[in-house]
Protein backbone atom coordinates (compact mmCIF):
# COMPACT_ATOMS: atom_id res chain seq x y z
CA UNK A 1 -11.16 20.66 -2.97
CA UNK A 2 -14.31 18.13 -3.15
CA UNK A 3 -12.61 14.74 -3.07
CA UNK A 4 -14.56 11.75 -3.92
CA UNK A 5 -13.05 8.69 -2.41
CA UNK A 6 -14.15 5.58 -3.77
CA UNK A 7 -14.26 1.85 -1.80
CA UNK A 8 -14.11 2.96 1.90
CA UNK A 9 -12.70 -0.16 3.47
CA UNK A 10 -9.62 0.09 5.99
CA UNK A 11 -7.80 2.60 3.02
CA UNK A 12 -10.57 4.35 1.68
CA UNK A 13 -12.12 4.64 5.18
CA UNK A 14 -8.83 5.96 6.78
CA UNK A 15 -8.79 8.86 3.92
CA UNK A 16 -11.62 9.71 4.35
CA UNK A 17 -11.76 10.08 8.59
CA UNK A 18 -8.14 11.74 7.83
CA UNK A 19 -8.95 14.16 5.63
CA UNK A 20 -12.41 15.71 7.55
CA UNK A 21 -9.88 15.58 10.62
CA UNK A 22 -6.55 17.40 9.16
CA UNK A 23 -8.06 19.47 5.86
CA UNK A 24 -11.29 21.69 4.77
CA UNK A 25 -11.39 19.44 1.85
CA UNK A 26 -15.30 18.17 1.35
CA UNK A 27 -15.33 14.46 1.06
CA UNK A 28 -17.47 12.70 -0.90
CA UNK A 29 -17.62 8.57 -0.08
CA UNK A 30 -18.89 5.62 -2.37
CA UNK A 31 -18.73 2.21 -1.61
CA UNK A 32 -21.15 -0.51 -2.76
CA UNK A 33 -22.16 -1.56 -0.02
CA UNK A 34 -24.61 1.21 1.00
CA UNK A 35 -24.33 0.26 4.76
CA UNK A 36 -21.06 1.21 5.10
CA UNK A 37 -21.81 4.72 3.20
CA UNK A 38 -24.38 5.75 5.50
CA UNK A 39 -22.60 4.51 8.38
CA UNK A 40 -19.76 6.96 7.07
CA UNK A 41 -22.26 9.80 6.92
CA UNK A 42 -23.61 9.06 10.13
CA UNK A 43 -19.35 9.35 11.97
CA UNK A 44 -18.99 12.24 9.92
CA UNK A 45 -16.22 10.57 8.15
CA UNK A 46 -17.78 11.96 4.53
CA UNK A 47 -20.12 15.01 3.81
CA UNK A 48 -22.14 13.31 1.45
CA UNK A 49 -22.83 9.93 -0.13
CA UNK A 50 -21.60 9.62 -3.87
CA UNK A 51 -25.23 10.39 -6.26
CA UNK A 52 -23.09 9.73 -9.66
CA UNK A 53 -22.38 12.88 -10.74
CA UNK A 54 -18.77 12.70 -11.15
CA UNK A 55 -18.79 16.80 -12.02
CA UNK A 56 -18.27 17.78 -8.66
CA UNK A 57 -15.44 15.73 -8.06
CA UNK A 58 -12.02 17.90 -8.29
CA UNK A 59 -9.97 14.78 -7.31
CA UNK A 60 -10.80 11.52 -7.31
CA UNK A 61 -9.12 8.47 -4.64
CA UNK A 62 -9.68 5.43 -5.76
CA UNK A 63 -9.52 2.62 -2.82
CA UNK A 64 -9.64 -0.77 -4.24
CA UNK A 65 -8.15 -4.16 -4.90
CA UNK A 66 -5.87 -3.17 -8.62
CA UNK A 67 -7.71 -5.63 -10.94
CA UNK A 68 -11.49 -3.89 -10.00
CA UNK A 69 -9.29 -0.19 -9.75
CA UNK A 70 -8.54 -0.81 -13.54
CA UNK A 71 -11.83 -1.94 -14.21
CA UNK A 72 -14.07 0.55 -12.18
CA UNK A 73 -11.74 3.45 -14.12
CA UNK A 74 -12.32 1.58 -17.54
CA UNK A 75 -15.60 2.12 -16.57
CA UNK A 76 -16.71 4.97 -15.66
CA UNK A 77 -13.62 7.28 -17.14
CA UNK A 78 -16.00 9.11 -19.42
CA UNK A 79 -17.67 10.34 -17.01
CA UNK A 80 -15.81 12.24 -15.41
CA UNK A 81 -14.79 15.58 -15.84
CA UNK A 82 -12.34 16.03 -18.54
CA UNK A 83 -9.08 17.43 -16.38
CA UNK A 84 -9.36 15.39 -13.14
CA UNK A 85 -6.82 14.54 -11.59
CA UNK A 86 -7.22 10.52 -10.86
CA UNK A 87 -5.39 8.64 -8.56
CA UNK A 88 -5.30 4.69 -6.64
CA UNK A 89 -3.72 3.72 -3.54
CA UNK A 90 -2.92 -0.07 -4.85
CA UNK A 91 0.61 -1.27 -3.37
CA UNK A 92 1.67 -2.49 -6.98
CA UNK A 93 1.96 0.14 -10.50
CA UNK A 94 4.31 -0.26 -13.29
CA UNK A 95 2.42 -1.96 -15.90
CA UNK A 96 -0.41 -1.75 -14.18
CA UNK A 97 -0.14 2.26 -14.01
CA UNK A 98 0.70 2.55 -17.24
CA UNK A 99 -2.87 0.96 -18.55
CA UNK A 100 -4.34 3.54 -15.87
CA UNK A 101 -2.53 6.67 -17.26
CA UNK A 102 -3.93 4.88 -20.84
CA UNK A 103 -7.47 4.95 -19.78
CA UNK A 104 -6.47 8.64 -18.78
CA UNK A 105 -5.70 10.22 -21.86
CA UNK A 106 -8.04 8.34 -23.90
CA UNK A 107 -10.53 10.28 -22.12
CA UNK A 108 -8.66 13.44 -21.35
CA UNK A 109 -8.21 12.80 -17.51
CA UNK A 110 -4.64 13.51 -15.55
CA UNK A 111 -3.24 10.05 -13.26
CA UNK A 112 -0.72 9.65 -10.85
CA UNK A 113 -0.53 6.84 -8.42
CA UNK A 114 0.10 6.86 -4.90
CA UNK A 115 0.58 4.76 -2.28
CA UNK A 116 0.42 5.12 1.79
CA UNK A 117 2.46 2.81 3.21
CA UNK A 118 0.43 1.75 6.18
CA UNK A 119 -2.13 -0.67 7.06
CA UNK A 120 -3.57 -3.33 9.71
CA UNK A 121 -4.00 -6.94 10.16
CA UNK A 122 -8.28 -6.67 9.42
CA UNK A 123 -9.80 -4.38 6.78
CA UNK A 124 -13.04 -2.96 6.30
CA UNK A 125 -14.15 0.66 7.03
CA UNK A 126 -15.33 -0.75 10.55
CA UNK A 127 -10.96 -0.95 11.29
CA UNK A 128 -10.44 2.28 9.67
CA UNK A 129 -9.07 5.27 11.41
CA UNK A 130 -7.89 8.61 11.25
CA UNK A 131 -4.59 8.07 12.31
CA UNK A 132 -3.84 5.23 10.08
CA UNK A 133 -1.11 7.34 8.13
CA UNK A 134 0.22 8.88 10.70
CA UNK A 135 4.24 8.62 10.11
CA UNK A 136 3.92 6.53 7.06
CA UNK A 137 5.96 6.41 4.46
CA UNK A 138 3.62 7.81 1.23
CA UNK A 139 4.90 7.25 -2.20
CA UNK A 140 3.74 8.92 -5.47
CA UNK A 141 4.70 7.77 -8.39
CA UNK A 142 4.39 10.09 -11.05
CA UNK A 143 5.48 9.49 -15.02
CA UNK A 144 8.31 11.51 -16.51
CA UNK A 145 5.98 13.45 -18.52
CA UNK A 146 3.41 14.01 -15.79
CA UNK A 147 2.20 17.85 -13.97
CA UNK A 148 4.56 18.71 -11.55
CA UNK A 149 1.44 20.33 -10.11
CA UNK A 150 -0.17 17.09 -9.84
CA UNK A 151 2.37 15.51 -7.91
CA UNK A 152 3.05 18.36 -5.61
CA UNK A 153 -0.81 18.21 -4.93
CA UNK A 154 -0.94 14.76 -3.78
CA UNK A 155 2.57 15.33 -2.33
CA UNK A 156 0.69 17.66 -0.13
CA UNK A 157 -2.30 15.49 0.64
CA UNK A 158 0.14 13.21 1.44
CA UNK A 159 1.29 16.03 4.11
CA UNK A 160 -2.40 16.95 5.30
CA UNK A 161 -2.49 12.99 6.02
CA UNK A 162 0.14 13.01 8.71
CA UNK A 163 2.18 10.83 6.87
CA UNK A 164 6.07 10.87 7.55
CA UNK A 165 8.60 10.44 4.66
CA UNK A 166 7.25 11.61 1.10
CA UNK A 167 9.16 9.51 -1.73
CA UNK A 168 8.55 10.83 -4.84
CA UNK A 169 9.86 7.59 -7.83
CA UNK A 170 8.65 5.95 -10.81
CA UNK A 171 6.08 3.10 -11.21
CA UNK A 172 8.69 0.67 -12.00
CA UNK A 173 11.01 1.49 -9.38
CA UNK A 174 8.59 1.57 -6.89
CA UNK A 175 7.36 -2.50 -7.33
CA UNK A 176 11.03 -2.89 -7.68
CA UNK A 177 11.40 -1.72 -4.11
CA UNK A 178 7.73 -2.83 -2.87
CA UNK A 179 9.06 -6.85 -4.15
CA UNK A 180 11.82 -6.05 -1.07
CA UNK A 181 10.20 -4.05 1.45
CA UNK A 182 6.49 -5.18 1.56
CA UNK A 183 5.57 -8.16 -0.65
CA UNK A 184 8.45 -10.87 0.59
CA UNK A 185 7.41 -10.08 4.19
CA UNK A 186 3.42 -10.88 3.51
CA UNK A 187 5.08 -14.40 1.74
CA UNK A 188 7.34 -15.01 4.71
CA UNK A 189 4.95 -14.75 7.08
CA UNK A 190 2.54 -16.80 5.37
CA UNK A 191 5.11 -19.55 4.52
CA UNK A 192 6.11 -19.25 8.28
CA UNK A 193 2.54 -19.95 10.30
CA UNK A 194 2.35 -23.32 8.10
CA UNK A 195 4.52 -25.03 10.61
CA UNK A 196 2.57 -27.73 12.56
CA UNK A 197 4.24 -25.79 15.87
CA UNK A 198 1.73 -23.14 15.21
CA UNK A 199 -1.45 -24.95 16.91
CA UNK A 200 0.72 -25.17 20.06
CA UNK A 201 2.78 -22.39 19.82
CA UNK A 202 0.35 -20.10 23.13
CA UNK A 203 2.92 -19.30 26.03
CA UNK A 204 6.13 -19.80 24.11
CA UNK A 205 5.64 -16.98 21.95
CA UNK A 206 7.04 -13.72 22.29
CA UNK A 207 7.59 -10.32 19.94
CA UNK A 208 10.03 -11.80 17.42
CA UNK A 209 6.39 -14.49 16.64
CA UNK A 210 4.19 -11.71 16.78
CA UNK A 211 6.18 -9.43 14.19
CA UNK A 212 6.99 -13.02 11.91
CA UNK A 213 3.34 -13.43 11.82
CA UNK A 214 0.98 -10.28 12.07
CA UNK A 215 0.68 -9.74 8.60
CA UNK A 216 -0.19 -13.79 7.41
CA UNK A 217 -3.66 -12.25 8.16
CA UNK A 218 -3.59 -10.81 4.73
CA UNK A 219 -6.34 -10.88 2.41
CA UNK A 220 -6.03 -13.97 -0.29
CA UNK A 221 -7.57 -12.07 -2.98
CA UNK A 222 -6.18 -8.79 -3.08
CA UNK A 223 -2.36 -10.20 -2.24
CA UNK A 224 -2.86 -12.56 -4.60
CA UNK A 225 -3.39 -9.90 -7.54
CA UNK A 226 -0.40 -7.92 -5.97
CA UNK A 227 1.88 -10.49 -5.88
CA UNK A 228 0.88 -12.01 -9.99
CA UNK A 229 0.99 -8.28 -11.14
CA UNK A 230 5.05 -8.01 -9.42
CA UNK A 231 6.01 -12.15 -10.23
CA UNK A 232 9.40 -10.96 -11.42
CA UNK A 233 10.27 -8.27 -8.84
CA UNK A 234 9.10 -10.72 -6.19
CA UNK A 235 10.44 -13.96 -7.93
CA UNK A 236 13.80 -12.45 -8.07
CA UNK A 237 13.44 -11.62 -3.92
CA UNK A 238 11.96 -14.89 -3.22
CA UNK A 239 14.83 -16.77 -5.19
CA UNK A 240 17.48 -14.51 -2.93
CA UNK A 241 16.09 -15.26 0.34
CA UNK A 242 15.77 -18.90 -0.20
CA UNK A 243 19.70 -18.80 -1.46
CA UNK A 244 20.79 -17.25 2.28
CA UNK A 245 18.29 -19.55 4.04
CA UNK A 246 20.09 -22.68 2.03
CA UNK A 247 23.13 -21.32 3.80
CA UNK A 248 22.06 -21.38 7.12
CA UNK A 249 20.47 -24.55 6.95
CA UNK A 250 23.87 -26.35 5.57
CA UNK A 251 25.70 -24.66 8.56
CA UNK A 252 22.85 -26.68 10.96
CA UNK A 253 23.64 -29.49 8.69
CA UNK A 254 26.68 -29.32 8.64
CA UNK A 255 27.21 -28.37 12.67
CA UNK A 256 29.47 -25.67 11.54
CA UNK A 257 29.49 -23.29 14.00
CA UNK A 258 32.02 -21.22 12.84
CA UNK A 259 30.17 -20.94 9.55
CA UNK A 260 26.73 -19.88 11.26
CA UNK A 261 28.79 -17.41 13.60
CA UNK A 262 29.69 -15.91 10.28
CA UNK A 263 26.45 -15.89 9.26
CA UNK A 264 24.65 -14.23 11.80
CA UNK A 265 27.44 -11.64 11.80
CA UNK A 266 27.12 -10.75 7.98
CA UNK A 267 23.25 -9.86 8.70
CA UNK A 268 23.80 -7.64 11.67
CA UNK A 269 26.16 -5.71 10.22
CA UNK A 270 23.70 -4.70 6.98
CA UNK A 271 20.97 -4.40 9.86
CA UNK A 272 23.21 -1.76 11.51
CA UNK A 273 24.24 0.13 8.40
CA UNK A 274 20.58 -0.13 7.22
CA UNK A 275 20.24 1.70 10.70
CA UNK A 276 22.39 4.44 10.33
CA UNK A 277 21.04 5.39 6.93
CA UNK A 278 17.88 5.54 8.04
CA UNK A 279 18.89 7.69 11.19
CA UNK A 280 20.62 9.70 8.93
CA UNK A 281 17.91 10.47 6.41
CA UNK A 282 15.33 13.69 7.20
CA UNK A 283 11.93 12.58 6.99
C-alpha cells in the first residue's frame, strides 16, 4: 500500500522506520516541521515527503495529540480520496472516535482507531525507532458496524509492526480499560515525584523509584487532553486507588500491624492471579 503517516514524532516516527524495515509498503511522511521531514528522507525512514495530494494515499496514520487529530481530519477530510481507510494512534476514543467516524461519513471516508501500546520517556522523531512496537500490545477499536476488512488490515499492520498481543474491542471499552492500565499510572507517578524527598533522593534509589517515576516525564499537553477526554473512566480509578491508599495509611496510623499484614497480602494475591492469567493467555 502507499501509507501516508502524518506528525512523525516518537509515534509517527516509529511507524514510519517500522514499516520501511518489516513491509514493502511505500511511506509517505508529513510533519510541519519540514526539518524533521527531510531528516526522515535523508534515514530512509519515508520514500517521499507529503506534496498534498492526498490521492495517492491508500491509508492514512494519523500521529498526533487527539484535539489537533480531530481538527487536522475536520480539515482536510475532503480531500481525500473518497474510500480511505483513516485511522489515529491517540491513547483515548469513545466519544472522541465517534466525532472521527462522523467526519468520516460526512465525507465518504472509512475510520477505525488504533492504538500501539508502547512508548518512551522523550518524544520527537529524533527518539523514534524501529523497534518501538516490538511486543506491544496493539489495540483496534473498530465500531459494530465497521469493515471487517478494515480491521483485519490494520490487525495485520499491527502484525508487520512486531507488535505482540492484538486486542480487537470497542472505543468505549477500550478508555474504560486505558483509565486502569495506562492513564492512573502517568497520575501516580506524577503525584509521586512531588515529594520534597525527590531533590535528595540520588544513591537511595533503586528499580521500584525508577519504574514509580519513568513515566512523570510525560508531556503536559497531550496528557492533559487524554486525561479531560476519559475524566469519568479515570475519576472513577483515581477515587478507587485513593480508597485502598486511605486504608493503608489508617493501618500506619493506627500501628496495626495485623491490619497492614492483611493488606499487603490481599494485593499479592490479585498480583499473582493477574500473573497466571496473563501466563495463561496466547499472545
Amino acid at each position: 500500500m502507499k501509507i501516508l503517516v502524518v506528525g512523525l514524532g516518537l509515534i509517527g516516527g516509529s511507524i514510519c522506520k517500522t514499516l520501511k524495515k518489516n513491509t514493502g509498503h511505500t511511506v509517505i511522511g508529513s510533519d510541519l516541521n519540514k526539518e524533521v521531514e527531510k531528516a526522515a528522507l535523508a534515514e530512509g525512514s519515508i520514500d517521499c515527503a507529503f506534496d498534498g495530494n492526498y490521492s495517492d494515499a491508500e491509508l492514512i496514520i494519523i500521529c498526533l495529540y487527539p484535539e489537533v487529530t480531530e481538527n487536522y481530519f475536520r480539515t482536510n477530510a475532503h480531500f481525500i480520496r473518497k474510500g480511505t481507510l483513516v485511522t489515529e494512534v491517540c491513547g483515548i476514543k469513545g466519544s472522541f472516535s465517534a466525532r472521527m467516524k462522523g467526519i468520516a461519513e460526512e465525507n465518504g471516508l472509512e475510520y477505525i482507531g488504533i492504538h500501539p501500546m508502547a512508548g518512551m520517556e522523550f518524544g520527537g522523531y529524533v527518539n523514534s525507532s524501529a523497534e518501538l512496537f516490538r511486543g506491544a500490545n496493539f489495540i483496534v477499536t473498530p465500531f459494530e458496524d465497521s469493515s471487517s476488512e478494515n480491521t483485519e488490515l490494520l490487525k495485520a499492520l499491527a502484525e508487520d509492526m512486531g507488535a505482540g498481543k492484538i486486542v480487537v474491542t470497542s472505543p468505549e471499552n477500550h478508555d474504560k480499560m486505558i483509565a486502569y492500565t495506562s492513564q492512573l499510572a502517568h497520575v501516580v507517578s506524577s503525584a509521586y515525584v512531588k515529594s520534597p524527598e525527590l531533590l535528595v533522593e540520588c544513591g537511595f534509589s533503586g528499580g521500584s523509584f525508577q519504574d514509580m517515576t519513568r513515566i512523570a516525564t510525560m508531556n503536559e499537553s497531550m496528557w492533559t487532553d487524554l486525561f479531560m477526554q476519559n475524566k469519568e473512566n479515570l475519576k472513577f480509578e483515581l477515587d478507587t486507588l485513593i480508597k485502598n491508599l486511605t486504608r493503608y495509611s489508617e493501618a500506619l496510623e493506627n500501628s496495626d500491624a495485623d491490619a497492614m499484614k492483611e493488606l499487603i497480602r490481599e494485593g499479592r494475591l490479585l498480583k499473582e492471579e493477574n500473573l497466571k492469567r496473563r501466563i495463561g493467555q496466547p499472545n
